[in-house]
Structure formats: C-alpha cells, structure tokens
PDB file of N, CA and C in Angstrom:
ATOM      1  N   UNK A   1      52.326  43.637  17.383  1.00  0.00           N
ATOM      2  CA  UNK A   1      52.548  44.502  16.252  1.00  0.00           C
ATOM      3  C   UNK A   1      51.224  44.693  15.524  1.00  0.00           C
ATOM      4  N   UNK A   2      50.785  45.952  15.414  1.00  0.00           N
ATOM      5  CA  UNK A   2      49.509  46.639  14.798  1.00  0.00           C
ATOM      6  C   UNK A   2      50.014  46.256  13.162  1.00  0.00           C
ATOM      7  N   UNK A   3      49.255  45.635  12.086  1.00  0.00           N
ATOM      8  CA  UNK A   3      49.186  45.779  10.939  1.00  0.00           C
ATOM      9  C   UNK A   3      48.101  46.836  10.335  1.00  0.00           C
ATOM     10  N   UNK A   4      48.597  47.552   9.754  1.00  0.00           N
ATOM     11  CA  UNK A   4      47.222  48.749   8.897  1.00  0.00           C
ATOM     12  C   UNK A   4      46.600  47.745   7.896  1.00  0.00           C
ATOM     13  N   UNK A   5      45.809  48.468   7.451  1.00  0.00           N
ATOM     14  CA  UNK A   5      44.495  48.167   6.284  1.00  0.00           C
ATOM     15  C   UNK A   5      45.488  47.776   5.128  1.00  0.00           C
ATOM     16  N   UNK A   6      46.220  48.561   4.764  1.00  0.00           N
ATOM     17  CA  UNK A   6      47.000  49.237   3.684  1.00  0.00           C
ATOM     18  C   UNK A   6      48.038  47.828   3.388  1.00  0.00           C
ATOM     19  N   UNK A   7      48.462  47.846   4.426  1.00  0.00           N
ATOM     20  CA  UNK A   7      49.558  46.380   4.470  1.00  0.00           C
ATOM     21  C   UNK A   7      48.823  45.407   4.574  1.00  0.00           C
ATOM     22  N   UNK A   8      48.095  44.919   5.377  1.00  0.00           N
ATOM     23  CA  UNK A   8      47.033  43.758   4.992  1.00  0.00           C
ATOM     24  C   UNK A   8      46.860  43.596   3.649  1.00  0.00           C
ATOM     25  N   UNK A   9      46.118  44.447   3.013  1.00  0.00           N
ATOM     26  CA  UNK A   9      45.903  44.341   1.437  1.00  0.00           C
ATOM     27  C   UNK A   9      47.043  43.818   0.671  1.00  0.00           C
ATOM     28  N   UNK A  10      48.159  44.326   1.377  1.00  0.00           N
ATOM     29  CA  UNK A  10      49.452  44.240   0.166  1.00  0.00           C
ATOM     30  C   UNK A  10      49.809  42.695   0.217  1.00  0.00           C
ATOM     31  N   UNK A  11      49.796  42.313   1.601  1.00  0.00           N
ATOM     32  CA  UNK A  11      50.362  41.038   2.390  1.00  0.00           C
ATOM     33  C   UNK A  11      49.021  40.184   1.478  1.00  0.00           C
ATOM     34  N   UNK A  12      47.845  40.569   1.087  1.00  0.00           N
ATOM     35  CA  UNK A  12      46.780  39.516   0.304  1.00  0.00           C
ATOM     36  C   UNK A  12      46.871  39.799  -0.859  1.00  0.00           C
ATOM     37  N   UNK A  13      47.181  40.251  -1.618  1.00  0.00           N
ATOM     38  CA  UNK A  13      47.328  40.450  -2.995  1.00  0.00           C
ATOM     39  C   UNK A  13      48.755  39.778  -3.142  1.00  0.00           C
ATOM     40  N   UNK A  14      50.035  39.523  -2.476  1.00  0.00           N
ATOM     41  CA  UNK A  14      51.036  39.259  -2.640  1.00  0.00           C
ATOM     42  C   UNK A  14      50.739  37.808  -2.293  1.00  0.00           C
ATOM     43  N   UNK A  15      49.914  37.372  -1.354  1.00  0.00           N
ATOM     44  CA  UNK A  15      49.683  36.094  -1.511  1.00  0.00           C
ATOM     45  C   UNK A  15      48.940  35.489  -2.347  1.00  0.00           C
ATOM     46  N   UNK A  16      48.303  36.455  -2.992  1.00  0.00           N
ATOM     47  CA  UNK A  16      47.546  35.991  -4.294  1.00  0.00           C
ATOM     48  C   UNK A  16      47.989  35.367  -5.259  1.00  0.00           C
ATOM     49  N   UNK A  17      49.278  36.630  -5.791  1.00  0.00           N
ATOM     50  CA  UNK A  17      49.964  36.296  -6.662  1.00  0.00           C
ATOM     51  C   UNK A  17      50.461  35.316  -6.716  1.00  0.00           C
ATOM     52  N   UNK A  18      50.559  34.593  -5.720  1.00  0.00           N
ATOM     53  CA  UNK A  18      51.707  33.728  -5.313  1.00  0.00           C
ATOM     54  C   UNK A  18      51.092  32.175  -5.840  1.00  0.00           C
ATOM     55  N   UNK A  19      49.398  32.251  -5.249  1.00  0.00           N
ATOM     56  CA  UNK A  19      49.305  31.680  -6.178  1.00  0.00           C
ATOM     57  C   UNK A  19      48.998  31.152  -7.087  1.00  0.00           C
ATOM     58  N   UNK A  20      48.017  32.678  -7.929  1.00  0.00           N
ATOM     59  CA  UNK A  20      47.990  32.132  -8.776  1.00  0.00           C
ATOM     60  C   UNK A  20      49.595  31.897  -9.810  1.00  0.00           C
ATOM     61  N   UNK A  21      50.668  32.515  -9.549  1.00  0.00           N
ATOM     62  CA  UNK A  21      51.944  32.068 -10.263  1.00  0.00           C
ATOM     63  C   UNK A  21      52.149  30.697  -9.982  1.00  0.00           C
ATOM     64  N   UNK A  22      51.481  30.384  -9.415  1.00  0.00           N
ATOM     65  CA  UNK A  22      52.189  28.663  -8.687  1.00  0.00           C
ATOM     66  C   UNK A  22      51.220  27.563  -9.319  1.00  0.00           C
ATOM     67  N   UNK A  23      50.240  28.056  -9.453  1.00  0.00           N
ATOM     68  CA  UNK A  23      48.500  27.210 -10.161  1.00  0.00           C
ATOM     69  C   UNK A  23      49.443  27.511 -11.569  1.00  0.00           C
ATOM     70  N   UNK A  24      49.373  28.420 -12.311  1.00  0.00           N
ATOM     71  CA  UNK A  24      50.182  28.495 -13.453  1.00  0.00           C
ATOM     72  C   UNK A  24      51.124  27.738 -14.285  1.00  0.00           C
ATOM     73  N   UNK A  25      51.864  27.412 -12.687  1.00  0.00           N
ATOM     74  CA  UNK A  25      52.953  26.892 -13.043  1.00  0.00           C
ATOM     75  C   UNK A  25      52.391  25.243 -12.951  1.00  0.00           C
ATOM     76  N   UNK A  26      51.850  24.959 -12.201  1.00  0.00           N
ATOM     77  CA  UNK A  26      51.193  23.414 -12.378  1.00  0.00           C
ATOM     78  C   UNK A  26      50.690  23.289 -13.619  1.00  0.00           C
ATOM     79  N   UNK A  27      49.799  23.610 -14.092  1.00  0.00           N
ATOM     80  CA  UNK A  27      49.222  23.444 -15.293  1.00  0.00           C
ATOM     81  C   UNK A  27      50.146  23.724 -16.291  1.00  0.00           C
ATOM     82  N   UNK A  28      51.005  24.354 -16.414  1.00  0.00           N
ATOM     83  CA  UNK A  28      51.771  24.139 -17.574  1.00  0.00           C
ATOM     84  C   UNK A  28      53.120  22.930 -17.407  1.00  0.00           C
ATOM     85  N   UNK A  29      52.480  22.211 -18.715  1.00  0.00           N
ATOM     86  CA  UNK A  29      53.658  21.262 -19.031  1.00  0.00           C
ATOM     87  C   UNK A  29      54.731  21.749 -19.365  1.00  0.00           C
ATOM     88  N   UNK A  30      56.020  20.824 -19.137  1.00  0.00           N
ATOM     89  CA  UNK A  30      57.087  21.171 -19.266  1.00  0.00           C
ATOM     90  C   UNK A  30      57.964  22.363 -18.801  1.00  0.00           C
ATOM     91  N   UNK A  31      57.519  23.282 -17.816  1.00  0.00           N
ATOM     92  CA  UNK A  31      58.133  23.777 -16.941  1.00  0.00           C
ATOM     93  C   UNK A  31      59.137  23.451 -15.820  1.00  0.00           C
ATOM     94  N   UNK A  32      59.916  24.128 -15.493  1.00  0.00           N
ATOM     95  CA  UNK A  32      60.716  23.615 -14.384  1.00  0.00           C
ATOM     96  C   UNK A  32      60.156  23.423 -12.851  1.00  0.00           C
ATOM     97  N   UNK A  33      58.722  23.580 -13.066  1.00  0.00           N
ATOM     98  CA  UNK A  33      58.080  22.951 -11.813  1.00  0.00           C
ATOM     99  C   UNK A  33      57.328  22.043 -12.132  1.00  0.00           C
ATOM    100  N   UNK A  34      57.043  21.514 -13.528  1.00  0.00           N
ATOM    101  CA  UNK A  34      56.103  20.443 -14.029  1.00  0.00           C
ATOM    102  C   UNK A  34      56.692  20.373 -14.995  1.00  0.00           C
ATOM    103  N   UNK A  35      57.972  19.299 -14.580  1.00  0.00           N
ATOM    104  CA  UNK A  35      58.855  18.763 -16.084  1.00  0.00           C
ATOM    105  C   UNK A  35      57.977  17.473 -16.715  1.00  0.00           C
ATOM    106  N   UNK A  36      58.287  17.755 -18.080  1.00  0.00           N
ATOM    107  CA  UNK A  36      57.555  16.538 -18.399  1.00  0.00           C
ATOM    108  C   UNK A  36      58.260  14.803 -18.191  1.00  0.00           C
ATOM    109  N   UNK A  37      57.600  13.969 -18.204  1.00  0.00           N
ATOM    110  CA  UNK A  37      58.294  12.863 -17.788  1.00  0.00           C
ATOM    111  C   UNK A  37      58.045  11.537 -19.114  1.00  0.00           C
ATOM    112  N   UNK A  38      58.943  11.305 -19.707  1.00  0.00           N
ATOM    113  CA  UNK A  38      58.402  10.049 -20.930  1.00  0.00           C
ATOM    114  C   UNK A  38      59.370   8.813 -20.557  1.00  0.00           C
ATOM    115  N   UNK A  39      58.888   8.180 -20.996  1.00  0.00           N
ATOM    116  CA  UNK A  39      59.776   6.601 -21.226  1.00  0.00           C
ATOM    117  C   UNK A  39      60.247   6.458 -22.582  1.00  0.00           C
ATOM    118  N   UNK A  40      61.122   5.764 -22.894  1.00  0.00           N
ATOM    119  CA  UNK A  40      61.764   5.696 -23.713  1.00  0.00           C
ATOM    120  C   UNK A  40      60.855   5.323 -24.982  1.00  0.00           C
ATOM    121  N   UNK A  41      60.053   3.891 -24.371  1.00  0.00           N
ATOM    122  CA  UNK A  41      58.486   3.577 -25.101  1.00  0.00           C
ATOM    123  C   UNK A  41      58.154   4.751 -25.659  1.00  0.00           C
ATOM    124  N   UNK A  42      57.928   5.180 -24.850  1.00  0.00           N
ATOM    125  CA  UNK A  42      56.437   6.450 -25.057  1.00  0.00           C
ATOM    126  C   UNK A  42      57.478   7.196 -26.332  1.00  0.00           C
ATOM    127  N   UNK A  43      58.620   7.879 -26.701  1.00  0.00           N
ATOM    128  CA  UNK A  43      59.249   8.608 -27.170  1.00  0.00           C
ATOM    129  C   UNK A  43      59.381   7.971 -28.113  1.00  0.00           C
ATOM    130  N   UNK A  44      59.536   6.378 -28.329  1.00  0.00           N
ATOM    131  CA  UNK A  44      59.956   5.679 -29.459  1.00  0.00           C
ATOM    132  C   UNK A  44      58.422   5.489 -30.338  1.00  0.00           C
ATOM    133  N   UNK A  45      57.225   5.868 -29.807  1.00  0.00           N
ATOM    134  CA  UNK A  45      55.731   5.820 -30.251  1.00  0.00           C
ATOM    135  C   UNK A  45      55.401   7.138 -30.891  1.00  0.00           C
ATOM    136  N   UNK A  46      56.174   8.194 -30.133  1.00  0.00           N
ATOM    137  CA  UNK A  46      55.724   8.973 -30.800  1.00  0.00           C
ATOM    138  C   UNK A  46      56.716   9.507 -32.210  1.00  0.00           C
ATOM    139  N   UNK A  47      57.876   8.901 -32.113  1.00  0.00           N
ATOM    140  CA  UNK A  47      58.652   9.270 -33.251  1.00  0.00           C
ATOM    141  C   UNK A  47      58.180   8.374 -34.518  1.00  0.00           C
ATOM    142  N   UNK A  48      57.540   7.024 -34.066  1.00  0.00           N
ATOM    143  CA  UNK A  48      57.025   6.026 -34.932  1.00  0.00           C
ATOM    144  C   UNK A  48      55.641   6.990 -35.613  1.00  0.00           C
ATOM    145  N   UNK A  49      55.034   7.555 -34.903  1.00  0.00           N
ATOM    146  CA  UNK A  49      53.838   8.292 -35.377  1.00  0.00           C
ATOM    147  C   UNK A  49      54.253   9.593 -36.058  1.00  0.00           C
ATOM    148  N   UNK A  50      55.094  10.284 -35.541  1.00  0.00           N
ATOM    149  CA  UNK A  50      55.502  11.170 -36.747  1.00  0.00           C
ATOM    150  C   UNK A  50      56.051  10.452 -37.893  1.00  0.00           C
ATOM    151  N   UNK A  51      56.713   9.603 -38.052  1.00  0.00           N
ATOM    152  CA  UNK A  51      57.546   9.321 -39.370  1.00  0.00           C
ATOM    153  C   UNK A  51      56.518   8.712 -40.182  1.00  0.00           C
ATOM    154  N   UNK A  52      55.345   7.864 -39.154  1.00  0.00           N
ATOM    155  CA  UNK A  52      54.475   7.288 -40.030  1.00  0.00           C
ATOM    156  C   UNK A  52      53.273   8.385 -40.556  1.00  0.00           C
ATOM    157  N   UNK A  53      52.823   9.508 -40.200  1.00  0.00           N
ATOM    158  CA  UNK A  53      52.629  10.722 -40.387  1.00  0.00           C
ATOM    159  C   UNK A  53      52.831  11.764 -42.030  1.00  0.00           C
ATOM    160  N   UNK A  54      54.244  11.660 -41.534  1.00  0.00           N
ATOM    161  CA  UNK A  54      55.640  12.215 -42.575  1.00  0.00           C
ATOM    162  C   UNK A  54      54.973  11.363 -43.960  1.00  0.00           C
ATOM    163  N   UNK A  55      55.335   9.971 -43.853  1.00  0.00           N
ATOM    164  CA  UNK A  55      55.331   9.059 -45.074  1.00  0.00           C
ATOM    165  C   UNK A  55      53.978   9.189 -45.973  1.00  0.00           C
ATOM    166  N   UNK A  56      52.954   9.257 -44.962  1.00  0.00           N
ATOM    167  CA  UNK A  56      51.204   9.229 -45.657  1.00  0.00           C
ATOM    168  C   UNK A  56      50.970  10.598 -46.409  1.00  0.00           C
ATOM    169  N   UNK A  57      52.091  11.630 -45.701  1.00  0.00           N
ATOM    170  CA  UNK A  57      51.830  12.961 -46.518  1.00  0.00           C
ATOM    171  C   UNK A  57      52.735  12.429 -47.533  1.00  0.00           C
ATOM    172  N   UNK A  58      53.841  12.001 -47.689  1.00  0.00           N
ATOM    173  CA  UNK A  58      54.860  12.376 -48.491  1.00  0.00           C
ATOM    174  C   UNK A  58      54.130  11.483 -50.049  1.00  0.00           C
ATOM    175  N   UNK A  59      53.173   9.868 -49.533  1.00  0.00           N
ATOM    176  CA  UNK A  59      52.428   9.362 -50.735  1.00  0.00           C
ATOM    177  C   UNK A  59      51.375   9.968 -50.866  1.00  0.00           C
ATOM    178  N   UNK A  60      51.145  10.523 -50.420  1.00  0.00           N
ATOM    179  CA  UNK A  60      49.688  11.602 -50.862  1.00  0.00           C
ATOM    180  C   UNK A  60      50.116  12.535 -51.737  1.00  0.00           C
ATOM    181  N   UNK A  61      51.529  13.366 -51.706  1.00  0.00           N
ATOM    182  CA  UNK A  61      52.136  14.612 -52.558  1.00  0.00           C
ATOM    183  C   UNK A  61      52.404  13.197 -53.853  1.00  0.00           C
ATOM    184  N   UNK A  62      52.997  12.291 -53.435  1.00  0.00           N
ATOM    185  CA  UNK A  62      53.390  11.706 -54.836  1.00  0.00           C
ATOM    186  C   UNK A  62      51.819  11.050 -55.630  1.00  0.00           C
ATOM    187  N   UNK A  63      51.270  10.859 -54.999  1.00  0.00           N
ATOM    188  CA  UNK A  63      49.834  10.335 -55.416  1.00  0.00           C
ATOM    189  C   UNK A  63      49.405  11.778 -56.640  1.00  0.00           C
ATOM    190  N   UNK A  64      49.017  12.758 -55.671  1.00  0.00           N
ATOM    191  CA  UNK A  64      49.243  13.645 -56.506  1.00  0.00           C
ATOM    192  C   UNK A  64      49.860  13.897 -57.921  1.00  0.00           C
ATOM    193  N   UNK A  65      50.727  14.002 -57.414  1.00  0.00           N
ATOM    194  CA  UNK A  65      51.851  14.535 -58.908  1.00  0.00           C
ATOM    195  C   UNK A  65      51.651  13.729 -59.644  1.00  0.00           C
ATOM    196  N   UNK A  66      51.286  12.129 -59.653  1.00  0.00           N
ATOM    197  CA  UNK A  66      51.326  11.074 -60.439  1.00  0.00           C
ATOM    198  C   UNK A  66      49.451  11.508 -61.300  1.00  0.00           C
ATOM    199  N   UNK A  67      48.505  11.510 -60.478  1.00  0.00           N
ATOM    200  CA  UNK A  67      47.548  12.337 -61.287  1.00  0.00           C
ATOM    201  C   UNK A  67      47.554  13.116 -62.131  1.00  0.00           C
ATOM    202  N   UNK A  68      48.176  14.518 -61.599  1.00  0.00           N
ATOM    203  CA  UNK A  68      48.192  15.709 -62.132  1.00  0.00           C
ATOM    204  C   UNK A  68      49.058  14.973 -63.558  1.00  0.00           C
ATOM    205  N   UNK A  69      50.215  14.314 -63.473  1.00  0.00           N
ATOM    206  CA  UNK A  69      50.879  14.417 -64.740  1.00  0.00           C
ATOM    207  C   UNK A  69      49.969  13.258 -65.765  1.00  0.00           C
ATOM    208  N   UNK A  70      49.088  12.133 -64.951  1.00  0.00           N
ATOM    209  CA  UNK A  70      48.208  11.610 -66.434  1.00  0.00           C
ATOM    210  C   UNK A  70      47.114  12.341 -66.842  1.00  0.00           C
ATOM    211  N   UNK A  71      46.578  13.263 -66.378  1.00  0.00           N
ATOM    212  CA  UNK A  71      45.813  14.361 -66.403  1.00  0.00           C
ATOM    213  C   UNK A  71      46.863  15.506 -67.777  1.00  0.00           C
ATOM    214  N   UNK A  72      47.801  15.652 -67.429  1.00  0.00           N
ATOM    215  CA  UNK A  72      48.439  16.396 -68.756  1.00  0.00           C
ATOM    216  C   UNK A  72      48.792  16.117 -69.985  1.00  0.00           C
ATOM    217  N   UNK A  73      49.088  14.389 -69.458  1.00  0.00           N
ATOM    218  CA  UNK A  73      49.488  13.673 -70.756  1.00  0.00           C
ATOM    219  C   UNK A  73      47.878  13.118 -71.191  1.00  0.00           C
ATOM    220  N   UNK A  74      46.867  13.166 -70.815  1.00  0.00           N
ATOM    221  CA  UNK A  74      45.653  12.315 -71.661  1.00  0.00           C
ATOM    222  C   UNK A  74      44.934  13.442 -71.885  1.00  0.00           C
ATOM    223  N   UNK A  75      45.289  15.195 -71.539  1.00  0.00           N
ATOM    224  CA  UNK A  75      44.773  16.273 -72.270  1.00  0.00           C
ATOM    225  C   UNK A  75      46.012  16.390 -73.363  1.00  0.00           C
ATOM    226  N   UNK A  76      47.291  16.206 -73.447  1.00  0.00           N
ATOM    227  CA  UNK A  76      48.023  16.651 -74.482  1.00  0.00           C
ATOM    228  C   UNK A  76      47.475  15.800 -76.054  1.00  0.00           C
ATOM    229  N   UNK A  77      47.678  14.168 -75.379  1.00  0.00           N
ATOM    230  CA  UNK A  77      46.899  13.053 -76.439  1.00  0.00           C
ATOM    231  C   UNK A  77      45.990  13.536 -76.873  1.00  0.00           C
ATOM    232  N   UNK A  78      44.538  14.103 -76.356  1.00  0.00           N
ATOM    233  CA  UNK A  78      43.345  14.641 -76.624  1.00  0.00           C
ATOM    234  C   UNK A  78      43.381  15.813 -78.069  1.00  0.00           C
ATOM    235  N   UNK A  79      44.667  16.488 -77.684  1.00  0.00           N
ATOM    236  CA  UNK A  79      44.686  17.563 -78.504  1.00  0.00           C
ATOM    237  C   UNK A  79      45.247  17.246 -79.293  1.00  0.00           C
ATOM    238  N   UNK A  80      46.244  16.334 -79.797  1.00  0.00           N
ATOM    239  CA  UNK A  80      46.898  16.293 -80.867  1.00  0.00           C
ATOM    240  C   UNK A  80      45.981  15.103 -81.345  1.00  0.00           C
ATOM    241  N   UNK A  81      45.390  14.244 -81.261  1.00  0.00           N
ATOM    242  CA  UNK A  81      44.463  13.494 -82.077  1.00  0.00           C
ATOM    243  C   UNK A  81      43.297  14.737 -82.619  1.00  0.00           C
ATOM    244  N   UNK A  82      42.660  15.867 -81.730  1.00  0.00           N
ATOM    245  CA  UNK A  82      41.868  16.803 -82.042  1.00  0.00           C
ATOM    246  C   UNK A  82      42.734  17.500 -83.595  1.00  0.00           C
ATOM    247  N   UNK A  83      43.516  17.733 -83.306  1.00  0.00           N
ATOM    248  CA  UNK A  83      44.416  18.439 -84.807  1.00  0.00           C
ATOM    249  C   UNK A  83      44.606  17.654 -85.596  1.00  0.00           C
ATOM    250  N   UNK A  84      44.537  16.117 -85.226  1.00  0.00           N
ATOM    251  CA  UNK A  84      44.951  15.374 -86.402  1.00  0.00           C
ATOM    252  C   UNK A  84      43.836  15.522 -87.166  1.00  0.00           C
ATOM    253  N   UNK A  85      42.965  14.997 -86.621  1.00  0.00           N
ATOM    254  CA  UNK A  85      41.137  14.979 -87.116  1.00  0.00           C
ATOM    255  C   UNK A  85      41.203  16.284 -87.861  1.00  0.00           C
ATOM    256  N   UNK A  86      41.379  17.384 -87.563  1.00  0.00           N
ATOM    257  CA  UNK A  86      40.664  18.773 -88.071  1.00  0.00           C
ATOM    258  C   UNK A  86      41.874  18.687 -90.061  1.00  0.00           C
ATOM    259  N   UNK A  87      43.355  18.748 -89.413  1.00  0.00           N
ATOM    260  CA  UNK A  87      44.008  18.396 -91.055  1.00  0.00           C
ATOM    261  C   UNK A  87      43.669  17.118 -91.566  1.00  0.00           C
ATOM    262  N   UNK A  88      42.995  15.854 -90.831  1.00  0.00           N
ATOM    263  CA  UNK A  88      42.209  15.033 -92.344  1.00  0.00           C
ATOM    264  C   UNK A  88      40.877  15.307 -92.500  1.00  0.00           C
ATOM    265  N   UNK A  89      40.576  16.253 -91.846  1.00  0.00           N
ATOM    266  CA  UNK A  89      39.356  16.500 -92.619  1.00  0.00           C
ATOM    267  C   UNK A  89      39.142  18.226 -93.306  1.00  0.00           C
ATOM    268  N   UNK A  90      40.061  18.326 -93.754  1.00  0.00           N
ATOM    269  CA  UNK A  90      40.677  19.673 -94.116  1.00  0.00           C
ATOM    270  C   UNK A  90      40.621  19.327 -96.007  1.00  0.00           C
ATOM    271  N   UNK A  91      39.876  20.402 -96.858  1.00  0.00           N
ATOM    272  CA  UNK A  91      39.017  19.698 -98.022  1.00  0.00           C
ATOM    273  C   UNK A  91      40.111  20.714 -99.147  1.00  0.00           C
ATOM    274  N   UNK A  92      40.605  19.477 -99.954  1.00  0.00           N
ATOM    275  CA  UNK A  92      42.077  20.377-101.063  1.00  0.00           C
ATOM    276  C   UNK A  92      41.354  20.325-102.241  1.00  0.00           C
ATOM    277  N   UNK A  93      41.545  21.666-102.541  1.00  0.00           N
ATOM    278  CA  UNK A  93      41.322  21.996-104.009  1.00  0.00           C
ATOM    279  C   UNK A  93      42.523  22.361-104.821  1.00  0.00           C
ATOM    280  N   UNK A  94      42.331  21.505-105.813  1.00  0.00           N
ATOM    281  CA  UNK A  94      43.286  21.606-107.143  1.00  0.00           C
ATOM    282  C   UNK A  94      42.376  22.352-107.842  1.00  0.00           C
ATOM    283  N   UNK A  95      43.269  23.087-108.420  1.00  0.00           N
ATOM    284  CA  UNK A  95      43.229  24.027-109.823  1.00  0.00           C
ATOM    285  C   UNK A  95      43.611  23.586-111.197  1.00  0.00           C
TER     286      UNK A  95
END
C-alpha cells in the first residue's frame, strides 16, 4: 500500500499530538493519568500546617486590633487632658 505525502503528514502530526497530549498529561498533577497519591501522614501534615497557618493570621488580625484600639484610647486621653489644660488656663474676668 502506497502512502502519499499528504497522509504521511497527517499520520505525523496526529502522532504528535498524541504526544504531546500524553507529556501534558504526565506533568500535570492530579489528573486521571497522574492521580495524586498521599498518606494519611502526609494529609494529616498538611491540615496541621494550614490550621497552624489559619491561627498566626488570625493572632496577627487580633494583635492588630488590640494596637489600633490603645492607639485610640492614648490619642482620646491625649485630647481630653489637652482641653482640660486649655479651660484651666482660660483667664476670668469679673466686672
């Protein structure tokens, strides 16, 4: 059986595809040709690292807020001792 030019080409480009779809598919994790594989370990490490993750943000937001609010209360103090000062030193004249 004579193959043409024309079909050759098609028959190499179709094997091309083939694989680069197949190289593709190796390199990507978690596909149904490269399922991923964990141990129970491994799954129980990484849930330990998110939660421990989770927690360092969650005292960092409260770290925060705990600043920000002595920061409001030792500018509020600031200002009302500032007003106290300004009415005792505020000068009364009697008539």
């Amino acid at each position: 059986m004579r193959i043409s030019q024309r079909q050759l080409r098609q028959i190499i480009m179709q094997e091309m595809r083939k694989i680069k779809a197949s190289n593709r598919h190796l390199m990507a994790e978690g596909s149904a040709g490269n399922p991923i594989r964990i141990t129970p370990a491994y799954l129980n490490r990484l849930i330990k690292e998110e939660y421990e993750l989770a927690m360092h943000q969650k005292r960092l937001a409260e770290s925060r807020r705990r600043r920000l609010r002595a920061q409001r209360l030792a500018e509020s103090k600031r200002r009302q001792l500032a007003a106290k000062r300004r009415r005792n030193n505020e000068t009364i004249y009697y008539y």
